[in-house]
PDB file of N, CA and C in Angstrom:
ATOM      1  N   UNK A   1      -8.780  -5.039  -1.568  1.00  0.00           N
ATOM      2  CA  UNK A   1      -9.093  -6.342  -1.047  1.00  0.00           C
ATOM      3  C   UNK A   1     -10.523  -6.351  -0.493  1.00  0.00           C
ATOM      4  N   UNK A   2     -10.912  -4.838  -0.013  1.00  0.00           N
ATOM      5  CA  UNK A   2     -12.174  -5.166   0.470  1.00  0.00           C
ATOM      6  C   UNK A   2     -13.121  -5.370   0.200  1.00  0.00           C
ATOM      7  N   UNK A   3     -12.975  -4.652  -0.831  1.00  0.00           N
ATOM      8  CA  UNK A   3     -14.149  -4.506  -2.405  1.00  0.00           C
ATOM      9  C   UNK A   3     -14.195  -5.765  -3.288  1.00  0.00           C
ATOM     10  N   UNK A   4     -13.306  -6.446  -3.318  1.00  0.00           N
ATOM     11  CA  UNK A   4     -12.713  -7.752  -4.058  1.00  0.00           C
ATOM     12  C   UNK A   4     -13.361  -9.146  -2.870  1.00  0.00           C
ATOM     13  N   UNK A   5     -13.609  -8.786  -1.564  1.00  0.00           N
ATOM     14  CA  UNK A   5     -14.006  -9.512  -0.916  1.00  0.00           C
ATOM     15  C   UNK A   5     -15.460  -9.567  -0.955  1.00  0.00           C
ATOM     16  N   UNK A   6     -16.126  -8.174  -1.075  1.00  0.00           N
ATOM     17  CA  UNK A   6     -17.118  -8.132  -0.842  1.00  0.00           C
ATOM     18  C   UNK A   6     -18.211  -8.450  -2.155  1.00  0.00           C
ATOM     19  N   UNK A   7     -17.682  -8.346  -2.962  1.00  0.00           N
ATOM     20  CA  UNK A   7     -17.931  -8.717  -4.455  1.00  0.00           C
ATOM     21  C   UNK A   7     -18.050 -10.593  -4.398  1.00  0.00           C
ATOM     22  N   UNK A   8     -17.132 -10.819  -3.968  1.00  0.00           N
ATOM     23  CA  UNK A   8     -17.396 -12.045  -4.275  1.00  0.00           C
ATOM     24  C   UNK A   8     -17.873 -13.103  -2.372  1.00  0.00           C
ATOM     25  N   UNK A   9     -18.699 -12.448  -2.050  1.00  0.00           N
ATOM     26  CA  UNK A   9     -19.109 -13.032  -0.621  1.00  0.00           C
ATOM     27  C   UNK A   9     -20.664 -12.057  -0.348  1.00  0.00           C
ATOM     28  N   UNK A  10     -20.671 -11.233  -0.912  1.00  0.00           N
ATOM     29  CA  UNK A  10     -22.218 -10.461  -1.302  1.00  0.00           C
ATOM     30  C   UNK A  10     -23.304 -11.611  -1.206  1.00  0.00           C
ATOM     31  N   UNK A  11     -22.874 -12.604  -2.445  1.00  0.00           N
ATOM     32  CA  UNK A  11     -24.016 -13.587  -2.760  1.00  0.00           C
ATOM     33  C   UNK A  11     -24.169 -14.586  -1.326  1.00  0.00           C
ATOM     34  N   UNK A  12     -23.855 -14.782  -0.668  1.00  0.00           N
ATOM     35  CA  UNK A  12     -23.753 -15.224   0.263  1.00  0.00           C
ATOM     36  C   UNK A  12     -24.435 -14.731   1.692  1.00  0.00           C
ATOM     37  N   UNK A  13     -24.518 -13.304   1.463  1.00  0.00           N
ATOM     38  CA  UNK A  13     -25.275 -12.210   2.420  1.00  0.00           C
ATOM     39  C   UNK A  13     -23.970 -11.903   3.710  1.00  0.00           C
ATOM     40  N   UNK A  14     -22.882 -11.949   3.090  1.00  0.00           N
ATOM     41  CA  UNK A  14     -21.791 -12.266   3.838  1.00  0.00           C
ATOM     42  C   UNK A  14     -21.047 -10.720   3.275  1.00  0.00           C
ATOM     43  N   UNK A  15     -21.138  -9.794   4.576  1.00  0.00           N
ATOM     44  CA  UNK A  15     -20.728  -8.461   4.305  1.00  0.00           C
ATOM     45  C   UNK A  15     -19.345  -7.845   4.952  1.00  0.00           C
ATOM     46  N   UNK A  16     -18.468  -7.107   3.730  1.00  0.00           N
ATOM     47  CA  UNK A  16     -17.151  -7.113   3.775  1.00  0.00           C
ATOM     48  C   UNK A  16     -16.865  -5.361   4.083  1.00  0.00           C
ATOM     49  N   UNK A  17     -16.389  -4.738   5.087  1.00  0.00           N
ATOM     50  CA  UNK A  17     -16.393  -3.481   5.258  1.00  0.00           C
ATOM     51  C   UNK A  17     -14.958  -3.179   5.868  1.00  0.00           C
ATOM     52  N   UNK A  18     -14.562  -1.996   5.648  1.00  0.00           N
ATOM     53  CA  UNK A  18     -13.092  -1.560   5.802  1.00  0.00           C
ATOM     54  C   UNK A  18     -12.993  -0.248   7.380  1.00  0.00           C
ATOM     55  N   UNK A  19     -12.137   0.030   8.355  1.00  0.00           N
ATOM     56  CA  UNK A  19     -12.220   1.203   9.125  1.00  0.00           C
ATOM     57  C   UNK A  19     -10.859   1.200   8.800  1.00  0.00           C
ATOM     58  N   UNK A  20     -10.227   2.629   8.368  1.00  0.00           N
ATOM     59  CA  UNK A  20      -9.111   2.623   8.257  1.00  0.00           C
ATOM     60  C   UNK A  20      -8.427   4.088   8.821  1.00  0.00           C
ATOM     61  N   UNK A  21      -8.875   3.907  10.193  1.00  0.00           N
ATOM     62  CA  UNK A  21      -8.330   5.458  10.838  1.00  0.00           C
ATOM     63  C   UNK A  21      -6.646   5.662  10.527  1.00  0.00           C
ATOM     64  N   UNK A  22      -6.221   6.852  10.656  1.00  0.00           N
ATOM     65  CA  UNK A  22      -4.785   7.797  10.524  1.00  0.00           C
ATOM     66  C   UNK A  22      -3.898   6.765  11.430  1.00  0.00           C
ATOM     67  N   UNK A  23      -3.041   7.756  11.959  1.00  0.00           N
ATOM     68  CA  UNK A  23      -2.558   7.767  13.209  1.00  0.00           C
ATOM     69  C   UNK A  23      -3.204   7.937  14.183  1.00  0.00           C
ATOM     70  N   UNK A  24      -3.259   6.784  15.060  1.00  0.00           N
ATOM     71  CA  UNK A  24      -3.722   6.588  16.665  1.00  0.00           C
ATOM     72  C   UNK A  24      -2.572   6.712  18.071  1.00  0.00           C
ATOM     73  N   UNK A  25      -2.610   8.042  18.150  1.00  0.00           N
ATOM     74  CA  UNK A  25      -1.976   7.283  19.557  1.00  0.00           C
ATOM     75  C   UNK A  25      -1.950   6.317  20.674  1.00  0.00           C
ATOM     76  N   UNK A  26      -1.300   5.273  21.208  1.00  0.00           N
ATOM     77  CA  UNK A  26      -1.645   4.733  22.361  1.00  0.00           C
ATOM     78  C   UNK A  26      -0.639   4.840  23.067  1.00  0.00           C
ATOM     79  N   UNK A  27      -0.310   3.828  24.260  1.00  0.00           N
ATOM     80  CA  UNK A  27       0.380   4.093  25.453  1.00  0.00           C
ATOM     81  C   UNK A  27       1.016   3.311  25.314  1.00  0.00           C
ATOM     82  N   UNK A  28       1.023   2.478  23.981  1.00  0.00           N
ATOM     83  CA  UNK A  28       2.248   1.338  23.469  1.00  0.00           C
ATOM     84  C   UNK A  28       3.397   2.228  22.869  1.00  0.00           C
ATOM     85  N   UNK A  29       4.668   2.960  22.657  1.00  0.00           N
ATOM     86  CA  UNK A  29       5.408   3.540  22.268  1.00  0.00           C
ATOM     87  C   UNK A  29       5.988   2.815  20.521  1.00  0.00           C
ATOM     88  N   UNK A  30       6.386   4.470  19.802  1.00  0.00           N
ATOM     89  CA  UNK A  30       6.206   3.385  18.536  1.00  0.00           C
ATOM     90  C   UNK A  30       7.890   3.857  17.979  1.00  0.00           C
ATOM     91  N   UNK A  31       8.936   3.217  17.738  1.00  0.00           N
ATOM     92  CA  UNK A  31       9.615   3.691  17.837  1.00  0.00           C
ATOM     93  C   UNK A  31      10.393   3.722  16.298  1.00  0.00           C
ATOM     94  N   UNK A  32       9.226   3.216  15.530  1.00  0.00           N
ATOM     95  CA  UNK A  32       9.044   2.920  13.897  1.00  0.00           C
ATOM     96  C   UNK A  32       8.721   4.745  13.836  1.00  0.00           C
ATOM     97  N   UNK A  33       8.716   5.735  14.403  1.00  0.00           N
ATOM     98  CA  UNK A  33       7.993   7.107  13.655  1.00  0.00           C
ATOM     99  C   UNK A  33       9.280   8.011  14.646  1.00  0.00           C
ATOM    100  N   UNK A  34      10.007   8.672  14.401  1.00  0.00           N
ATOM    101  CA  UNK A  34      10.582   9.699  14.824  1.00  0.00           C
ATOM    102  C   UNK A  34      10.095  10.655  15.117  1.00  0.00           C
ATOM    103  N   UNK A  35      10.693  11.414  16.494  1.00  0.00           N
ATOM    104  CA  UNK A  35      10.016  12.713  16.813  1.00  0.00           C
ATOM    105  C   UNK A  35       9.724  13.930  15.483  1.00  0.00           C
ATOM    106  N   UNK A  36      10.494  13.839  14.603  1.00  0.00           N
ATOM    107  CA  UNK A  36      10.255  14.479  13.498  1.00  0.00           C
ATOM    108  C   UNK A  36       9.073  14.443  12.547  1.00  0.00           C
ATOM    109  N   UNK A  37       8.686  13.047  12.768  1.00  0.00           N
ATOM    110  CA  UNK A  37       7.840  12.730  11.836  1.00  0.00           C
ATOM    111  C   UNK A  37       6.431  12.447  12.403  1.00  0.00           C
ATOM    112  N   UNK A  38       6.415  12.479  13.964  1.00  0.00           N
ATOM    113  CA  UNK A  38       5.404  12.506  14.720  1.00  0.00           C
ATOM    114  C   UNK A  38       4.811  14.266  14.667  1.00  0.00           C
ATOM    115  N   UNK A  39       5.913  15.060  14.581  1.00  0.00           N
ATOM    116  CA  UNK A  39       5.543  16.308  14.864  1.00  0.00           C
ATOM    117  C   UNK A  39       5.189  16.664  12.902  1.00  0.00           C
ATOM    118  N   UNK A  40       5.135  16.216  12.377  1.00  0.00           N
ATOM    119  CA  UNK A  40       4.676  16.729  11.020  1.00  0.00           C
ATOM    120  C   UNK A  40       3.789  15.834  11.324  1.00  0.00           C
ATOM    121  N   UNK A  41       3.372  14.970  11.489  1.00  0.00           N
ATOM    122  CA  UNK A  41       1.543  14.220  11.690  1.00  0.00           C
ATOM    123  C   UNK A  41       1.161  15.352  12.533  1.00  0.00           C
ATOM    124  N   UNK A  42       0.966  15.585  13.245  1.00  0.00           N
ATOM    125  CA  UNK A  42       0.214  16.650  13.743  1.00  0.00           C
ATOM    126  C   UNK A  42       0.315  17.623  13.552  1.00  0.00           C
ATOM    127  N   UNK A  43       1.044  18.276  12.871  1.00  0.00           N
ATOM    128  CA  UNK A  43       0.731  19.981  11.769  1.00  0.00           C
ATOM    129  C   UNK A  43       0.213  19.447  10.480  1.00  0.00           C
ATOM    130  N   UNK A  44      -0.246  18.180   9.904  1.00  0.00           N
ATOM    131  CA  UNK A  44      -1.007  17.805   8.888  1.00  0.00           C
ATOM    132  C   UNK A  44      -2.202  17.430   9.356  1.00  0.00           C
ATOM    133  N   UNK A  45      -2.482  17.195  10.664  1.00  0.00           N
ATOM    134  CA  UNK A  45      -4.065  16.930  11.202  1.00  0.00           C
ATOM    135  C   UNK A  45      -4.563  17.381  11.251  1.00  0.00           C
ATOM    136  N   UNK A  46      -5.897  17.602  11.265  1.00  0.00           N
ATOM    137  CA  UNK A  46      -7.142  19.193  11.681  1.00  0.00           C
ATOM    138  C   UNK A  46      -6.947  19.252  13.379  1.00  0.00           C
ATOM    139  N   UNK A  47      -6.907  17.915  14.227  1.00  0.00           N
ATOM    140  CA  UNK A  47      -6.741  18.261  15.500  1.00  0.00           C
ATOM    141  C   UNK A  47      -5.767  19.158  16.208  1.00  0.00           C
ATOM    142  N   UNK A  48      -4.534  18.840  15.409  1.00  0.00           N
ATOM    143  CA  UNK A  48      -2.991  19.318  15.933  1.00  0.00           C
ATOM    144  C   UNK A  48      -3.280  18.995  17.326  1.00  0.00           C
ATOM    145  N   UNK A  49      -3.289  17.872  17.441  1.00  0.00           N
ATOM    146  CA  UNK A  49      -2.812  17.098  19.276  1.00  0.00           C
ATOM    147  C   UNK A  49      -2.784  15.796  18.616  1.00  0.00           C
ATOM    148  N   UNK A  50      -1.894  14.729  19.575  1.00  0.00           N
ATOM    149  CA  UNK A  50      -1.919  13.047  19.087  1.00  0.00           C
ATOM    150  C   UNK A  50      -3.759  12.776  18.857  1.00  0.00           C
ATOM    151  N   UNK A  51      -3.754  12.080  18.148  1.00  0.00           N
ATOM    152  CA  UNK A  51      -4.892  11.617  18.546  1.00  0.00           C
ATOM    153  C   UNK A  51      -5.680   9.995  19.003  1.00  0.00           C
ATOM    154  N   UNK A  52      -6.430   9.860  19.983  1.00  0.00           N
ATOM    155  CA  UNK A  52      -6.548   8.917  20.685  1.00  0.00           C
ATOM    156  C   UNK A  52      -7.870   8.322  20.063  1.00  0.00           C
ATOM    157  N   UNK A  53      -8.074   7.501  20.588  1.00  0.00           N
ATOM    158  CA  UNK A  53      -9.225   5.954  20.390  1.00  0.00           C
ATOM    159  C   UNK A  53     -10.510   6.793  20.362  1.00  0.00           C
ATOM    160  N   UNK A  54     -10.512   7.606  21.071  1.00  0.00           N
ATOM    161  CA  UNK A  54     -11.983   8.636  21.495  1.00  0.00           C
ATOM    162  C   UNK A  54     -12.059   9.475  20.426  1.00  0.00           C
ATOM    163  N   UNK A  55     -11.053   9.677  19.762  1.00  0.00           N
ATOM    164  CA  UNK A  55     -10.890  10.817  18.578  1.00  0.00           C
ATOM    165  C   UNK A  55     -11.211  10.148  16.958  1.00  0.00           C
ATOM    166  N   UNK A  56     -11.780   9.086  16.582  1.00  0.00           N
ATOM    167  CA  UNK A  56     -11.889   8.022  15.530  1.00  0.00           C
ATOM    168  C   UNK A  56     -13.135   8.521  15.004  1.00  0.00           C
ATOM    169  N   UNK A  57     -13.536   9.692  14.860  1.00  0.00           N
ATOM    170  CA  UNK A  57     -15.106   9.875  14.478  1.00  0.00           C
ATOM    171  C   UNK A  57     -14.520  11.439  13.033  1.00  0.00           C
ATOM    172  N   UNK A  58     -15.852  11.370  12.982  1.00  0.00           N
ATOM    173  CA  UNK A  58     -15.482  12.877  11.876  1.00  0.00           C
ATOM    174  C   UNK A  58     -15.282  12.321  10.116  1.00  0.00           C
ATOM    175  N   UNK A  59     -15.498  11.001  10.250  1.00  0.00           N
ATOM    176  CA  UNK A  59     -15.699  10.242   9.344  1.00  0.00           C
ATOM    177  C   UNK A  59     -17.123  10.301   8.397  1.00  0.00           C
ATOM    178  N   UNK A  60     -17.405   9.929   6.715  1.00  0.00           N
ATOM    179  CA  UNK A  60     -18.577   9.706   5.999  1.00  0.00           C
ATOM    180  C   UNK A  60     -18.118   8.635   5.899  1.00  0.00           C
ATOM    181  N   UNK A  61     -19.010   7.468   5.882  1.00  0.00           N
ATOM    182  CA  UNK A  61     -19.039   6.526   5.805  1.00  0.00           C
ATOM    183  C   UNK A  61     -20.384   5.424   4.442  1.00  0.00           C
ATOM    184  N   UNK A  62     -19.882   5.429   3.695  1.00  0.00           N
ATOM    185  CA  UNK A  62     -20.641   5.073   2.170  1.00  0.00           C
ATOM    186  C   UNK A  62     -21.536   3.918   2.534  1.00  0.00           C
ATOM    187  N   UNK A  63     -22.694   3.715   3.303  1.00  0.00           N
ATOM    188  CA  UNK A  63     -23.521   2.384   3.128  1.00  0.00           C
ATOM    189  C   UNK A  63     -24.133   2.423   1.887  1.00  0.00           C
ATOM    190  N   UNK A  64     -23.822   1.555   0.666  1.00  0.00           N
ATOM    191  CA  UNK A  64     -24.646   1.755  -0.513  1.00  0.00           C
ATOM    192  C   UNK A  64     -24.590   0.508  -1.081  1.00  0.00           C
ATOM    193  N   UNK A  65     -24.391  -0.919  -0.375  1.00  0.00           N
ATOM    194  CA  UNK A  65     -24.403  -1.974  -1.017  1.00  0.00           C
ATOM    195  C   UNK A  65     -23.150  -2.502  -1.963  1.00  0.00           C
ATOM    196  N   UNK A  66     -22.000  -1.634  -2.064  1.00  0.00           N
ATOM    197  CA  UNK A  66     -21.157  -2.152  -3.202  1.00  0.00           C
ATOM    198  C   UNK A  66     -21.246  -0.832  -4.532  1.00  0.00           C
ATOM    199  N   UNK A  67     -22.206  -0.044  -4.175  1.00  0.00           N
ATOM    200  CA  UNK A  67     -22.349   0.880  -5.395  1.00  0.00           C
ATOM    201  C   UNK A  67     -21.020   1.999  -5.412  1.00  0.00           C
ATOM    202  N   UNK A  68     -20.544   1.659  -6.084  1.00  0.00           N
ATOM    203  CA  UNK A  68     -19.213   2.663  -6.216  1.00  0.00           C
ATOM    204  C   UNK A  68     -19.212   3.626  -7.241  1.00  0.00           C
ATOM    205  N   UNK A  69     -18.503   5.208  -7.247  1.00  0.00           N
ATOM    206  CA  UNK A  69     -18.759   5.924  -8.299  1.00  0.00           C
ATOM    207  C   UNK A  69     -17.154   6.208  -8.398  1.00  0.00           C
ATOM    208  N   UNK A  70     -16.737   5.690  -9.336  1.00  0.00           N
ATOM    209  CA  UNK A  70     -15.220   6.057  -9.553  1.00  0.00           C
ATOM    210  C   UNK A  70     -15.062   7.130 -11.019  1.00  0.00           C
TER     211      UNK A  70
END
């Protein structure tokens, strides 16, 4: 959708960009993820701890206008 947005709103100078972090912990409780499945997110993370709002970095991020190499 983002790419599909940005394609057609480009001409416009009207710019379409995506952040699409993991799992975030917050202090809202989620009761959609089981302790089971909370504890395999974090033996699949590089952090292995929840990770919080402060933790959203460690990211490349492609500024190239729309140029995609698929």
């Amino acid at each position: 959708m983002t790419f599909s947005m940005a394609r057609e709103l480009g001409e416009f100078g009207i710019r379409v960009n995506t952040l699409s972090p993991g799992p975030v912990y917050t202090e809202v409780a989620r009761e959609t993820v089981t302790p089971e499945q909370r504890e395999a997110m974090l033996r699949a993370q590089s952090l292995h701890r929840p990770a919080g709002a402060d933790d959203l970095t460690g990211q490349t991020l492609s500024v190239n206008g729309g140029l995609v190499h698929r």
